[in-house]
N, C-alpha and C. Protein backbone atom coordinates (compact mmCIF):
# COMPACT_ATOMS: atom_id res chain seq x y z
N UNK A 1 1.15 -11.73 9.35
CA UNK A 1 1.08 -13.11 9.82
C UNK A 1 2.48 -13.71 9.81
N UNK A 2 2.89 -14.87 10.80
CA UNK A 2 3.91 -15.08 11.23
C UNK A 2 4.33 -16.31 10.07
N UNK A 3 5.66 -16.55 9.71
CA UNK A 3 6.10 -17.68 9.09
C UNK A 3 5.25 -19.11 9.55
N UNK A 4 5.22 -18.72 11.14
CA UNK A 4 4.79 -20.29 11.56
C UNK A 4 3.49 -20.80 11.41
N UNK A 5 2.88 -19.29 11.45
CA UNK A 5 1.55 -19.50 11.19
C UNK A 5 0.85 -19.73 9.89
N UNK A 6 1.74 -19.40 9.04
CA UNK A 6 1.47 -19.09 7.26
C UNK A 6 2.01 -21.04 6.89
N UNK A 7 2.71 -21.69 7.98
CA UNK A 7 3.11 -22.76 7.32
C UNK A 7 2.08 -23.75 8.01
N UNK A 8 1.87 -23.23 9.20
CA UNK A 8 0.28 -24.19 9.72
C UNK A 8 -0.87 -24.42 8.70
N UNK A 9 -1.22 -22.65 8.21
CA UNK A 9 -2.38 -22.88 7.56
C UNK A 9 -2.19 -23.82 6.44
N UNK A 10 -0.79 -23.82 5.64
CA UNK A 10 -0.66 -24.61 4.40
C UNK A 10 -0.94 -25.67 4.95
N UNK A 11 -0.63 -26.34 6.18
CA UNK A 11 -0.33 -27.68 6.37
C UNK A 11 -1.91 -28.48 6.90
N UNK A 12 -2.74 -27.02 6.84
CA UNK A 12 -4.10 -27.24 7.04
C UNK A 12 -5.08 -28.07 5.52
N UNK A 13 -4.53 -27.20 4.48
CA UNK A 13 -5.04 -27.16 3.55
C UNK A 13 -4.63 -28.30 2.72
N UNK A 14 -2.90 -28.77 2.55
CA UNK A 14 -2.43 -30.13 2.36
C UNK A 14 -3.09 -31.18 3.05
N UNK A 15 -3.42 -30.91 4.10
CA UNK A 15 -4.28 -32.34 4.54
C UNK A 15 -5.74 -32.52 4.57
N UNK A 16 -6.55 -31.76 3.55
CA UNK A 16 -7.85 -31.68 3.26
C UNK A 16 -8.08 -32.34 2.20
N UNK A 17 -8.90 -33.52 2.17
CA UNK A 17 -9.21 -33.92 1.22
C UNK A 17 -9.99 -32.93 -0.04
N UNK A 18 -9.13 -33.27 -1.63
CA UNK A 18 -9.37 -32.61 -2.67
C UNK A 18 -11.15 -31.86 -2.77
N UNK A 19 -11.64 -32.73 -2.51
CA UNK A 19 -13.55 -32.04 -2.61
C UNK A 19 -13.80 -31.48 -1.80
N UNK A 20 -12.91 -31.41 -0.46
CA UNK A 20 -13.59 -30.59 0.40
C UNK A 20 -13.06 -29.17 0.09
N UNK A 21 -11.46 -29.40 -0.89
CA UNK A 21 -11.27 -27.91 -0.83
C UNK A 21 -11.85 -27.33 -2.02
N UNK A 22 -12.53 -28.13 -2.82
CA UNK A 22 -13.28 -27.46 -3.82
C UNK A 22 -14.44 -27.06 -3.01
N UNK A 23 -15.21 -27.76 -2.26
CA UNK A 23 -16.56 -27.40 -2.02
C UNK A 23 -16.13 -25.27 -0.71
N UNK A 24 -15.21 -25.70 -0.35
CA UNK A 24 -14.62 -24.30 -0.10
C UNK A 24 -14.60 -23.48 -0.69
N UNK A 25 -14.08 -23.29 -1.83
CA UNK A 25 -13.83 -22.40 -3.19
C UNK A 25 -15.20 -22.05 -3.71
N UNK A 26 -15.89 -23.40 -3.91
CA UNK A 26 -17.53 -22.85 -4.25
C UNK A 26 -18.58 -22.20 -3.81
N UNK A 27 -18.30 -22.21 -2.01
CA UNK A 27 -19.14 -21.76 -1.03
C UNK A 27 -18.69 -20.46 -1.37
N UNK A 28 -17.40 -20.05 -0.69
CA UNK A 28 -17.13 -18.84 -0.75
C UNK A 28 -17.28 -17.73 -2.40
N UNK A 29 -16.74 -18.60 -3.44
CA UNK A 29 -16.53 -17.71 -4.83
C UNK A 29 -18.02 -17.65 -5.36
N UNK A 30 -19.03 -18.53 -5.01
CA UNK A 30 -20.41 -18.93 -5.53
C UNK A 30 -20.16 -19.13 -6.82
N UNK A 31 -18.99 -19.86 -7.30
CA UNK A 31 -18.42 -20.47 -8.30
C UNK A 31 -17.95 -22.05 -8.31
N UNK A 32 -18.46 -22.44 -9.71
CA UNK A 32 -17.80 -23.68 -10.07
C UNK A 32 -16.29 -23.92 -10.32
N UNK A 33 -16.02 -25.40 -9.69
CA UNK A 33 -14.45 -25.22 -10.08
C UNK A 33 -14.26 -26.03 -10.88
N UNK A 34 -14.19 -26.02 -12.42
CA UNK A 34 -14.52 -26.82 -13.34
C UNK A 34 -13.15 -27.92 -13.70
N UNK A 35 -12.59 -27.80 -13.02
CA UNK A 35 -11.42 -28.84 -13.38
C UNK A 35 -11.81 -30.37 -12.74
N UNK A 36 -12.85 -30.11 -11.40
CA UNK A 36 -13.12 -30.73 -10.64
C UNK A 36 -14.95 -31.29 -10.74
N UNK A 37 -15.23 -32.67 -10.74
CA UNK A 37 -16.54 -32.64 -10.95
C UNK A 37 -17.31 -31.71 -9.68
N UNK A 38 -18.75 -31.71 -9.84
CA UNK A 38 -19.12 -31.25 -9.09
C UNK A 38 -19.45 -32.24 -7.60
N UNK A 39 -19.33 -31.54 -6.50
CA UNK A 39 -19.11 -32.11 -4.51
C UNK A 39 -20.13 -33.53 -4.53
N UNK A 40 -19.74 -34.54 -4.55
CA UNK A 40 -20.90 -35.63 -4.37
C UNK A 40 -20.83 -35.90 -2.72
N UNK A 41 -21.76 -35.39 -2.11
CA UNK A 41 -21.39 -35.20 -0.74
C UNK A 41 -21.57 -36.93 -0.41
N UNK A 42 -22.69 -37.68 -0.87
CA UNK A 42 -22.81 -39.25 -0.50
C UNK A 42 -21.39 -39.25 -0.28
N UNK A 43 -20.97 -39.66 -1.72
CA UNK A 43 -19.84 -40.18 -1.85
C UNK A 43 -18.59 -39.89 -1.19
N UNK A 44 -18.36 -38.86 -1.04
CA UNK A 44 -17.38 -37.89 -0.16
C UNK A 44 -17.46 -38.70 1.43
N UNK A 45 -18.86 -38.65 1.92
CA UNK A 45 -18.62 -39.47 3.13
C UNK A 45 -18.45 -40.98 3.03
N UNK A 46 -19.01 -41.44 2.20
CA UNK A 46 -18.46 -43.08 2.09
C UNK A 46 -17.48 -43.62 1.87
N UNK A 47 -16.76 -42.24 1.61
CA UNK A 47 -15.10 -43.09 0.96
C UNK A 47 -14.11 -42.08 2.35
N UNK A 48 -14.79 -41.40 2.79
CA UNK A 48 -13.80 -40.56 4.10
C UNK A 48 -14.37 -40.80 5.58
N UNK A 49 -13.80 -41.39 6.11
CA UNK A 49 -14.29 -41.84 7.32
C UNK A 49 -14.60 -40.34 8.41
N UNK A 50 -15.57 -40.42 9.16
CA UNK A 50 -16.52 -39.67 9.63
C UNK A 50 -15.38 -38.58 10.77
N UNK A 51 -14.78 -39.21 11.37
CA UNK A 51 -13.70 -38.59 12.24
C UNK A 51 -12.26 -37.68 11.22
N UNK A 52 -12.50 -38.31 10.52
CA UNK A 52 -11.62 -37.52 9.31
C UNK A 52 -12.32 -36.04 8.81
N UNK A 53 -13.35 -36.51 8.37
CA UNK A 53 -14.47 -35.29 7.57
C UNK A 53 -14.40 -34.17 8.97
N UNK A 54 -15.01 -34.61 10.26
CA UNK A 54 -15.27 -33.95 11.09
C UNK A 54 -13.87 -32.89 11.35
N UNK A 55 -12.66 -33.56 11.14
CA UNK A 55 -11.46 -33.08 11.43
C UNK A 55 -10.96 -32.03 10.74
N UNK A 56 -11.05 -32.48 9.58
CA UNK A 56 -10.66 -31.44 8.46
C UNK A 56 -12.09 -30.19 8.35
N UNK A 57 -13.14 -30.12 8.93
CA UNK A 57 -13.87 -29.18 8.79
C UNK A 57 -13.70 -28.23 10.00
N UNK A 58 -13.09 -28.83 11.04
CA UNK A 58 -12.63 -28.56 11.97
C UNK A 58 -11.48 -27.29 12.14
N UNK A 59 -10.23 -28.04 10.59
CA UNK A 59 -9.29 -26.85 10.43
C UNK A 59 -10.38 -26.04 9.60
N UNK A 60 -10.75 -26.13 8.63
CA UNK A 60 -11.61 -25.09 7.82
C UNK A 60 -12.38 -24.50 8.59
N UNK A 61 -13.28 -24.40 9.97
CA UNK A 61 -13.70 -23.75 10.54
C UNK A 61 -12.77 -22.50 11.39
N UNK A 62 -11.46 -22.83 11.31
CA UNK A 62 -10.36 -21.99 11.46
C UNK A 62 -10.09 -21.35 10.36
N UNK A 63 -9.86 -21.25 8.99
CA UNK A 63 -9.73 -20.94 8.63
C UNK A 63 -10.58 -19.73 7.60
N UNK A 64 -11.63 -20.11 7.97
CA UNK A 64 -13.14 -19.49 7.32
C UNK A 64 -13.15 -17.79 7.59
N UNK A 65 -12.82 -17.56 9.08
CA UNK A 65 -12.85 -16.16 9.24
C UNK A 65 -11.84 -15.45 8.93
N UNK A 66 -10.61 -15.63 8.24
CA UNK A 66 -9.72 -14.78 8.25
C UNK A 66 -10.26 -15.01 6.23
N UNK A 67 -10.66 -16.26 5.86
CA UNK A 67 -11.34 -15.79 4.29
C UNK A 67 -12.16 -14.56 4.80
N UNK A 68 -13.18 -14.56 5.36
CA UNK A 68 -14.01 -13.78 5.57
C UNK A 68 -13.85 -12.20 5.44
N UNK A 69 -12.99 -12.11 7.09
CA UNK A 69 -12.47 -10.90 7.26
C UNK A 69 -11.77 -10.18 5.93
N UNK A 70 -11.26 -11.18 5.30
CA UNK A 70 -10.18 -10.62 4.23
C UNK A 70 -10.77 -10.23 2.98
N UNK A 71 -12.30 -10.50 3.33
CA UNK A 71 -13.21 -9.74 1.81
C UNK A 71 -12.56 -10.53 0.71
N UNK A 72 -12.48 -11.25 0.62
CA UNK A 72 -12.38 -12.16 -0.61
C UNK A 72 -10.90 -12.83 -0.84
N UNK A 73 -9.91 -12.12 0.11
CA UNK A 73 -8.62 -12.75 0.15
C UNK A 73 -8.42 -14.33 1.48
N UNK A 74 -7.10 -14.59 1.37
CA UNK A 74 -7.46 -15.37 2.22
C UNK A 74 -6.70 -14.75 3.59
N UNK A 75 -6.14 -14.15 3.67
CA UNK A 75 -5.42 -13.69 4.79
C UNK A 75 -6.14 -12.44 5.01
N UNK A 76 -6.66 -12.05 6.40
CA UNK A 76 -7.08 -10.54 6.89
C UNK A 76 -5.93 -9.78 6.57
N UNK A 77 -5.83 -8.65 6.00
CA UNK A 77 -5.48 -7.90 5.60
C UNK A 77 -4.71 -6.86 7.05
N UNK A 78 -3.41 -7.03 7.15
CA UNK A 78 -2.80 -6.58 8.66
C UNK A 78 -2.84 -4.85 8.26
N UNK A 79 -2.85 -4.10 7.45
CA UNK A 79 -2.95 -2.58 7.80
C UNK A 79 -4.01 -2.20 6.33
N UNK A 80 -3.71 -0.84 6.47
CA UNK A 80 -4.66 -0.11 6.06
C UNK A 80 -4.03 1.55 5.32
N UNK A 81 -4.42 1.56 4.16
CA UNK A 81 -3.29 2.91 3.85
C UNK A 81 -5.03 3.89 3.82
N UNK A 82 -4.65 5.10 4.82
CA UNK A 82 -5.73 6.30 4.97
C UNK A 82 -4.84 7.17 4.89
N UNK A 83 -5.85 9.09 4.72
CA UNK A 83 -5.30 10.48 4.96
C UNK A 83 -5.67 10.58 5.98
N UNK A 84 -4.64 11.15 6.93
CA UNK A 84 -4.83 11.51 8.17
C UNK A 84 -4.85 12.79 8.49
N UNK A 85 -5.95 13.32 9.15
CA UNK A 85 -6.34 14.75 9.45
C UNK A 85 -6.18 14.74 10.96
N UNK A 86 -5.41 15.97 11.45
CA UNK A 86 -5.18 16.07 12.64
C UNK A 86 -6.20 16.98 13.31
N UNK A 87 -6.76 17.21 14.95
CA UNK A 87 -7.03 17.94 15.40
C UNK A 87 -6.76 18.27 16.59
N UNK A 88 -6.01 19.35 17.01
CA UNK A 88 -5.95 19.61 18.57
C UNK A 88 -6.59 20.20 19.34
N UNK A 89 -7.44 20.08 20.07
CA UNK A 89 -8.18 20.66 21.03
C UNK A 89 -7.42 21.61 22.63
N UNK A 90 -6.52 21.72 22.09
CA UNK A 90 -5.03 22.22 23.16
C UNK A 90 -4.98 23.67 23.43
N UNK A 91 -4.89 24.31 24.35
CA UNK A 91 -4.71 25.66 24.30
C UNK A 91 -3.22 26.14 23.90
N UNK A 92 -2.62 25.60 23.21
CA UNK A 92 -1.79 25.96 22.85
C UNK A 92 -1.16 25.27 21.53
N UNK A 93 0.31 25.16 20.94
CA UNK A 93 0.22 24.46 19.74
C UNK A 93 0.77 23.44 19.78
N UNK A 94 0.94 22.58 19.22
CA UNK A 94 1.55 21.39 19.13
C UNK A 94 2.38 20.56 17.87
N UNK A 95 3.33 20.04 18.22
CA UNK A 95 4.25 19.79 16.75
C UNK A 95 5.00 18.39 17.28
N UNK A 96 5.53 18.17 15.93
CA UNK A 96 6.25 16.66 15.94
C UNK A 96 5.20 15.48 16.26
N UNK A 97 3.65 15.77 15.96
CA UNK A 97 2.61 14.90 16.29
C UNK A 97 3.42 13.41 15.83
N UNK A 98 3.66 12.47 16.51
CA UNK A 98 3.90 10.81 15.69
C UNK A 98 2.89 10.09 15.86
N UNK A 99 2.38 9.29 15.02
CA UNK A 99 1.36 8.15 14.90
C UNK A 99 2.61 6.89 14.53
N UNK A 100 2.18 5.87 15.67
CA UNK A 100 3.29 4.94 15.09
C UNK A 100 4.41 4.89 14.38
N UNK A 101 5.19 6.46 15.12
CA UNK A 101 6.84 6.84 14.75
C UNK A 101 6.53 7.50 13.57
N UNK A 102 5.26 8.09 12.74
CA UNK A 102 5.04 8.47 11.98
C UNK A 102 4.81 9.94 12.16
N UNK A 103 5.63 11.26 11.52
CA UNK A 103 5.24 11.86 11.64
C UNK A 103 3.55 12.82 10.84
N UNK A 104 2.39 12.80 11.67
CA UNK A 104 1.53 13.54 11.00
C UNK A 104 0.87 14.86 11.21
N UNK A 105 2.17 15.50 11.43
CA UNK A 105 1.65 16.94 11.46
C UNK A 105 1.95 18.08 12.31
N UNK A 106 1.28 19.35 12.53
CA UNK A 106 0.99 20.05 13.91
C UNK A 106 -0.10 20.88 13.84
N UNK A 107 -0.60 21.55 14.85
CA UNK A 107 -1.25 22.00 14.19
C UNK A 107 -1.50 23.37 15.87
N UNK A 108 -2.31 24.66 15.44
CA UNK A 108 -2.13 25.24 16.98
C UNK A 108 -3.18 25.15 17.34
N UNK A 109 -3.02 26.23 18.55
CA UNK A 109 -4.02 25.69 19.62
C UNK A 109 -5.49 26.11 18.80
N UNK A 110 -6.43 24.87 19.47
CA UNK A 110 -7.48 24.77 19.03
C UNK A 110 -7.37 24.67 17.60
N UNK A 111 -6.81 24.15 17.37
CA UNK A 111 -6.59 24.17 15.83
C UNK A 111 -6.96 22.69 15.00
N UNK A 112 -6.49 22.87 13.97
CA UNK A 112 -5.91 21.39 13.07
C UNK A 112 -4.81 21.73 12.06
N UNK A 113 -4.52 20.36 11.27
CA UNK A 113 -3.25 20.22 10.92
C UNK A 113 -3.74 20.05 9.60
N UNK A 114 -2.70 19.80 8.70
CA UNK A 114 -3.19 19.64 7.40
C UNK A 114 -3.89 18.31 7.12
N UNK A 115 -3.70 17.84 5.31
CA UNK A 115 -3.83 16.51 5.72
C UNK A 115 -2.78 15.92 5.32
N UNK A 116 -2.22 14.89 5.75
CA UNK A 116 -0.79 13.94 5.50
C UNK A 116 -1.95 12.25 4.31
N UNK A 117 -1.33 12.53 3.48
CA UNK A 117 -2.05 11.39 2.46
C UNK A 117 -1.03 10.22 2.56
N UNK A 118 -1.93 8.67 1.93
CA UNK A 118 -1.23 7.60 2.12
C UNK A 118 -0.40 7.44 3.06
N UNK A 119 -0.73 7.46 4.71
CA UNK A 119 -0.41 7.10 5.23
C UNK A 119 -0.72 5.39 5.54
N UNK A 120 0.19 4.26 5.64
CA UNK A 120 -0.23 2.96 6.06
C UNK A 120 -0.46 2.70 7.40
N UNK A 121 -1.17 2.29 8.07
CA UNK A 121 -1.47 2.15 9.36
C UNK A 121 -1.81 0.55 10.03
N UNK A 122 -1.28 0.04 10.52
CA UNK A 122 -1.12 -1.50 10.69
C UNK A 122 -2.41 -1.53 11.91
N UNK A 123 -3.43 -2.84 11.70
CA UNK A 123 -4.38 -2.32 12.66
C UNK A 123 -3.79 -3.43 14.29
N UNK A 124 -4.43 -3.09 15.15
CA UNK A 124 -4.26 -3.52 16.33
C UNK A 124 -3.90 -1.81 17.51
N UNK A 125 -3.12 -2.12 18.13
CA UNK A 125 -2.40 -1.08 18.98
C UNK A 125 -2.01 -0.09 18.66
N UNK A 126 -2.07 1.55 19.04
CA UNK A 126 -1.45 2.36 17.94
C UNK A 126 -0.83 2.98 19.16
N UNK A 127 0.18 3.99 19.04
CA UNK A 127 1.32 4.95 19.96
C UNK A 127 1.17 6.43 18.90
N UNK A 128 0.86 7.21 20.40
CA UNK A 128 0.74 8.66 19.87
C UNK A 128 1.77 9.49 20.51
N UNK A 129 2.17 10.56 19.89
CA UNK A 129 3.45 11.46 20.89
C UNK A 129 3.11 12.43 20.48
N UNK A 130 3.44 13.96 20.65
CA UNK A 130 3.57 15.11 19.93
C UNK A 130 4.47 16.03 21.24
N UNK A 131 4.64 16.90 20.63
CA UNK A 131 5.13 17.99 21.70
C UNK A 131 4.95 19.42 21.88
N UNK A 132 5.03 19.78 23.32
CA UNK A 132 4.06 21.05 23.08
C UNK A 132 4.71 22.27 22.77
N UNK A 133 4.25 23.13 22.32
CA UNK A 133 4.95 24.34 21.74
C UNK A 133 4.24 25.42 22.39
N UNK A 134 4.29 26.72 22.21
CA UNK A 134 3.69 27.83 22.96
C UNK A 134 4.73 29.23 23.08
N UNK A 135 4.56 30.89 22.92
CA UNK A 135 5.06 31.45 23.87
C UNK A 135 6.69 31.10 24.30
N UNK A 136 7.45 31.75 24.21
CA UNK A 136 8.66 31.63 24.76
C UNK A 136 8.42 32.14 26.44
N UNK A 137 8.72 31.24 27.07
CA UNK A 137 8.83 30.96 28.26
C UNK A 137 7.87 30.37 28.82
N UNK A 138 7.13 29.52 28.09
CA UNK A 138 5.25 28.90 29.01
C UNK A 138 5.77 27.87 28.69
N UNK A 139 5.17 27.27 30.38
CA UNK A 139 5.66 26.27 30.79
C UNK A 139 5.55 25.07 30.14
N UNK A 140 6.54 23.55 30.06
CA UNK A 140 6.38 22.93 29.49
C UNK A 140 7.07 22.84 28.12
N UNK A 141 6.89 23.75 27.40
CA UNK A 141 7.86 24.25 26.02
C UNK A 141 8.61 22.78 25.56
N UNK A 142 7.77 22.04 24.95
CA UNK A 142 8.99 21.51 23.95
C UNK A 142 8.98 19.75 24.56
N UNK A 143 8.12 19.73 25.76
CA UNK A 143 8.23 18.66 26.55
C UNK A 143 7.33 17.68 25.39
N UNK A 144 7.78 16.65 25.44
CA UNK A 144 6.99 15.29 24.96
C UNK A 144 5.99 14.54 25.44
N UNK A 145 4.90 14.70 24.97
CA UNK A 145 3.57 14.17 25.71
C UNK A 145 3.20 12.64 24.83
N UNK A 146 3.36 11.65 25.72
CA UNK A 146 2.57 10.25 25.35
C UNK A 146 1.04 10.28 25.61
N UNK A 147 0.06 9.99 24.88
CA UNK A 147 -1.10 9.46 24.85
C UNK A 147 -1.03 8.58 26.08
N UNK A 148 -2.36 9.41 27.00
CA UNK A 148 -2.77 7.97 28.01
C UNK A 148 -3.70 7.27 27.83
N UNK A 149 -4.45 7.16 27.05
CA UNK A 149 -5.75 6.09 27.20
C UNK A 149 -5.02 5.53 26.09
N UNK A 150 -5.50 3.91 25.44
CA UNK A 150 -5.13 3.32 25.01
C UNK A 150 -5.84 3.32 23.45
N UNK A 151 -4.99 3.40 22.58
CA UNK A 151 -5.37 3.41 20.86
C UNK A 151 -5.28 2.14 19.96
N UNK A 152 -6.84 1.57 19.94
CA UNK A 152 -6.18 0.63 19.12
C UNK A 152 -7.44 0.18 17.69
N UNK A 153 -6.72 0.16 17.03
CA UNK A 153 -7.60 0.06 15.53
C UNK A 153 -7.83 -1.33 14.90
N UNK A 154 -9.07 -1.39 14.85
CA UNK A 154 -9.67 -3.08 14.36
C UNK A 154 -10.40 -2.71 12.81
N UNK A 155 -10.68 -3.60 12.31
CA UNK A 155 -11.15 -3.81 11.24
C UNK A 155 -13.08 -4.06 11.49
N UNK A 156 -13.03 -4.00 12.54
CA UNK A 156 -14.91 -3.33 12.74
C UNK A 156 -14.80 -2.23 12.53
N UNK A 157 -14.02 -1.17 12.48
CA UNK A 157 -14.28 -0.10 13.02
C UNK A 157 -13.76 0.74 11.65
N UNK A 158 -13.68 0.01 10.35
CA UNK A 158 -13.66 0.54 9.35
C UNK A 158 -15.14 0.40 8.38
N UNK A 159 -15.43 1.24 8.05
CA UNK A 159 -16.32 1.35 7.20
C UNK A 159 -16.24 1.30 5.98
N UNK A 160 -17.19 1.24 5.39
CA UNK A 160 -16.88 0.82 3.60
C UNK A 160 -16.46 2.44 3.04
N UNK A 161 -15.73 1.82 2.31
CA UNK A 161 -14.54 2.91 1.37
C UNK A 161 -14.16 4.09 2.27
N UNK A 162 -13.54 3.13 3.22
CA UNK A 162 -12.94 4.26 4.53
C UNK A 162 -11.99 5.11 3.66
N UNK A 163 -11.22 6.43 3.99
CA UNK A 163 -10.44 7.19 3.42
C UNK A 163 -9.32 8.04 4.27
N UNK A 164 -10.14 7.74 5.22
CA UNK A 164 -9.68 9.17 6.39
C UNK A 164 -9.38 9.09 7.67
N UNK A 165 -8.62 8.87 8.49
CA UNK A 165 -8.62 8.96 9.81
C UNK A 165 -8.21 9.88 10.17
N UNK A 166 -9.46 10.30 11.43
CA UNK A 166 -9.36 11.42 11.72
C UNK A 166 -8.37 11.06 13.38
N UNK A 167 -6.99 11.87 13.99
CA UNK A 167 -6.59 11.98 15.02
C UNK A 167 -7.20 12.93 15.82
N UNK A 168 -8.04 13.01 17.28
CA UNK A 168 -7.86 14.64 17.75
C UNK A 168 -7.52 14.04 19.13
N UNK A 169 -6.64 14.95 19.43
CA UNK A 169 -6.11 15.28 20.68
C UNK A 169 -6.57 16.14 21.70
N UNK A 170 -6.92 15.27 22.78
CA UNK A 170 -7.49 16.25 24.06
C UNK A 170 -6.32 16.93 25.41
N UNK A 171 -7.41 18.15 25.65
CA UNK A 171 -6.16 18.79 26.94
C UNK A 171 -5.93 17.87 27.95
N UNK A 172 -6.31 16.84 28.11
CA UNK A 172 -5.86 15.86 29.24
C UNK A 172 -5.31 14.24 28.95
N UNK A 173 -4.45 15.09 27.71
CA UNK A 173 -3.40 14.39 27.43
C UNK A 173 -4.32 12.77 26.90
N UNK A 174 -5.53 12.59 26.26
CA UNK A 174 -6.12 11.28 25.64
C UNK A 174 -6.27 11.88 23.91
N UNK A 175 -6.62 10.84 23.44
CA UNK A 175 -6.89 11.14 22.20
C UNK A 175 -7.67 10.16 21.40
N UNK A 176 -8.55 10.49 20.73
CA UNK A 176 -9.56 9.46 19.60
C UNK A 176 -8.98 9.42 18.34
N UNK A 177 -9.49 8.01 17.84
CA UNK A 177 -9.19 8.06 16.41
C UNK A 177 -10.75 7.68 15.61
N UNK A 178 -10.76 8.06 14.53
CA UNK A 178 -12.09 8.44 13.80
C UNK A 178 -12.12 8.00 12.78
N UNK A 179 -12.65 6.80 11.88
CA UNK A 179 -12.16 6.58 10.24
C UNK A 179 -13.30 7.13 9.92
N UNK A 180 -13.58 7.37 8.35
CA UNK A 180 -14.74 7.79 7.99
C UNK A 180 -14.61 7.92 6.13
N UNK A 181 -15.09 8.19 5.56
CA UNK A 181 -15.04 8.21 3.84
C UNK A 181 -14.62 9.07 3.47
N UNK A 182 -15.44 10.29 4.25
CA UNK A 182 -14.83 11.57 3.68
C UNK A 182 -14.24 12.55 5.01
N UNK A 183 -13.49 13.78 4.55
CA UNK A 183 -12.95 14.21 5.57
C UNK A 183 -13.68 14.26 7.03
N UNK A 184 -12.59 13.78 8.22
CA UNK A 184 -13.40 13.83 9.03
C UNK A 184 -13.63 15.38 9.92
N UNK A 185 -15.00 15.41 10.49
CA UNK A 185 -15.05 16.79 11.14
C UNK A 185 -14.72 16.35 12.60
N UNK A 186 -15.14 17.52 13.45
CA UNK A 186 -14.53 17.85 14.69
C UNK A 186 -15.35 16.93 15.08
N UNK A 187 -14.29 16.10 16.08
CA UNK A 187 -15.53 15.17 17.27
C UNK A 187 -16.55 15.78 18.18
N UNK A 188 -17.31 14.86 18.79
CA UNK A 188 -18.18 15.85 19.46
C UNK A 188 -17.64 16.24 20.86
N UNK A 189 -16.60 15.62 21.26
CA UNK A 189 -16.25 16.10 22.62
C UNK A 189 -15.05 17.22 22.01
N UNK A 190 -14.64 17.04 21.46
CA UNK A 190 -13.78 18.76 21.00
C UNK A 190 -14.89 19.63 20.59
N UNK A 191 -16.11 19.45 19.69
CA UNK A 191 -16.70 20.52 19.76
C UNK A 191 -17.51 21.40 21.16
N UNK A 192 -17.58 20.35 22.25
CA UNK A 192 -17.46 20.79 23.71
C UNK A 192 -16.82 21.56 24.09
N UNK A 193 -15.57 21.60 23.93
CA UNK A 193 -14.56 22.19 24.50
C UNK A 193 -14.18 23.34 23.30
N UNK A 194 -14.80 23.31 22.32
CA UNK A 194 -14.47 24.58 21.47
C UNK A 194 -15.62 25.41 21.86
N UNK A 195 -16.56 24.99 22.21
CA UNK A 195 -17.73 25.84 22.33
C UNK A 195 -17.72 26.70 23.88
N UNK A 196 -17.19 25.94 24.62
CA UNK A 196 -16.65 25.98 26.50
C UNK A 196 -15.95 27.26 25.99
N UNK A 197 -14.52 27.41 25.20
CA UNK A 197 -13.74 28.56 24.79
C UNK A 197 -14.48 29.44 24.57
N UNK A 198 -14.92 29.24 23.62
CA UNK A 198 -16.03 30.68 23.28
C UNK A 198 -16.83 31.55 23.78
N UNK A 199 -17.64 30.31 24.93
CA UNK A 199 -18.59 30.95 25.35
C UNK A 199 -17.21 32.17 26.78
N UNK A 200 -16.47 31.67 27.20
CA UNK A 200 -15.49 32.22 28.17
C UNK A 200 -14.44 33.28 27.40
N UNK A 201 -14.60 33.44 25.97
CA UNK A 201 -13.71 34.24 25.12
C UNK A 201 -12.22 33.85 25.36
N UNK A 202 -12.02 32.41 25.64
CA UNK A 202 -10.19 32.29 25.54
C UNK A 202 -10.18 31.98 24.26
C-alpha cells in the first residue's frame, strides 16, 4: 500500500468519532474495549448529527474489507511466502525458469523441478520466462520464452494453510499456477498430454 493511501486511511480514522471506532473494534474482535464505556447508540446519535454518522460509516464501509481480507489485520496482506514446485510438460528441457525475476528451477522434458522453499510472491500480476535447452543443435537452443496467457494471483484463490504453488508449463508456450496445502500434483491438462506421449511412445 502506497504512502498516500496509508495517510488517507489514517485521516479516515482521525475523523471518526471515538464510539464509533470502538463499536469497530467490537464488531470485528467480538471484544470489549474496556477503557471505553460500552456503544450507547441513542446517545451517539443525539449528540452526532445524522449526515456526520452517515459519513463516517461511509469511510468505515471502505475500510471494512481490507480488515476483512486481512484476517484479522488491518491492511490485506500484499504477498504471500509458498514452495514452489515446478512442472514442464515440454518435449524437451528447460532452465533459468523466472517467476517474478525469481529464479525457480528447471526441470526436463516432461519432467519437474525440484522444490525451491520460501519463496515470497506478491499477489496481483505475475511474469514467467525460462529457456529452452535440448540436444546440441535442436532448434531454438537457449532462446527465451515469455509466458503468453496472462498470470495473475488473488487472494480467492488461496486456500486455508496454502503451502505450495504449483508452476506447470505448457508446449504452447501458456502456463498455470496452482496453490494447494500440500505438494501439488500434475494438472489435469499436463496429465493429457503425458498420457497423449505414451500412448504414441515419444
Amino acid at each position: 500500500m502506497s504512502s498516500d493511501q496509508k495517510n488517507s486511511l489514517r485521516g479516515i480514522w482521525k475523523d471518526l468519532h471515538p464510539e464509533i471506532v470502538v463499536a469497530i473494534y467490537e464488531i470485528k474482535t467480538k471484544k470489549s474495549y474496556r477503557m471505553f464505556k460500552p456503544v450507547n447508540w441513542s446517545k451517539l446519535m443525539s449528540t452526532i448529527s445524522r449526515r456526520k454518522v452517515l459519513g463516517s460509516f461511509a469511510s468505515v464501509s471502505l475500510l471494512y474489507p481490507l480488515i476483512a481480507c486481512g484476517k484479522g489485520n488491518l491492511f490485506m496482506s500484499k504477498d504471500i511466502v509458498l514452495s514452489v514446485v515446478l512442472y514442464s510438460y515440454l518435449n524437451r528441457p528447460i532452465f533459468d525458469v523466472l517467476l517474478n525475476g525469481s529464479d525457480i528451477g528447471l526441470a526436463n522434458a516432461y519432467g519437474g523441478g525440484g522444490i525451491m522453499t520460501g519463496e515470497t510472491i506478491s499477489f496481483g500480476p505475475q511474469t514467467l520466462t525460462w529457456r529452452l535447452g535440448g540436444p546440441r543443435g535442436m532448434l531454438h537452443n537457449g532462446d527465451t520464452v515469455t509466458v503468453k496467457n496472462s498470470l495473475i494471483l488473488t487472494t480467492d484463490q488461496v486456500p486455508p494453510k496454502a503451502a505450495y504453488l504449483g508452476v506447470h508449463i505448457y508446449p504452447d508456450d501458456t502456463a498455470e499456477l496452482t496453490i494447494s496445502q500440500y505438494i501439488p500434483e500434475i494438472s489435469s491438462r499436463g496429465q493429457k498430454i503425458l498420457d497423449e506421449v505414451k500412448r504414441h511412445g515419444r
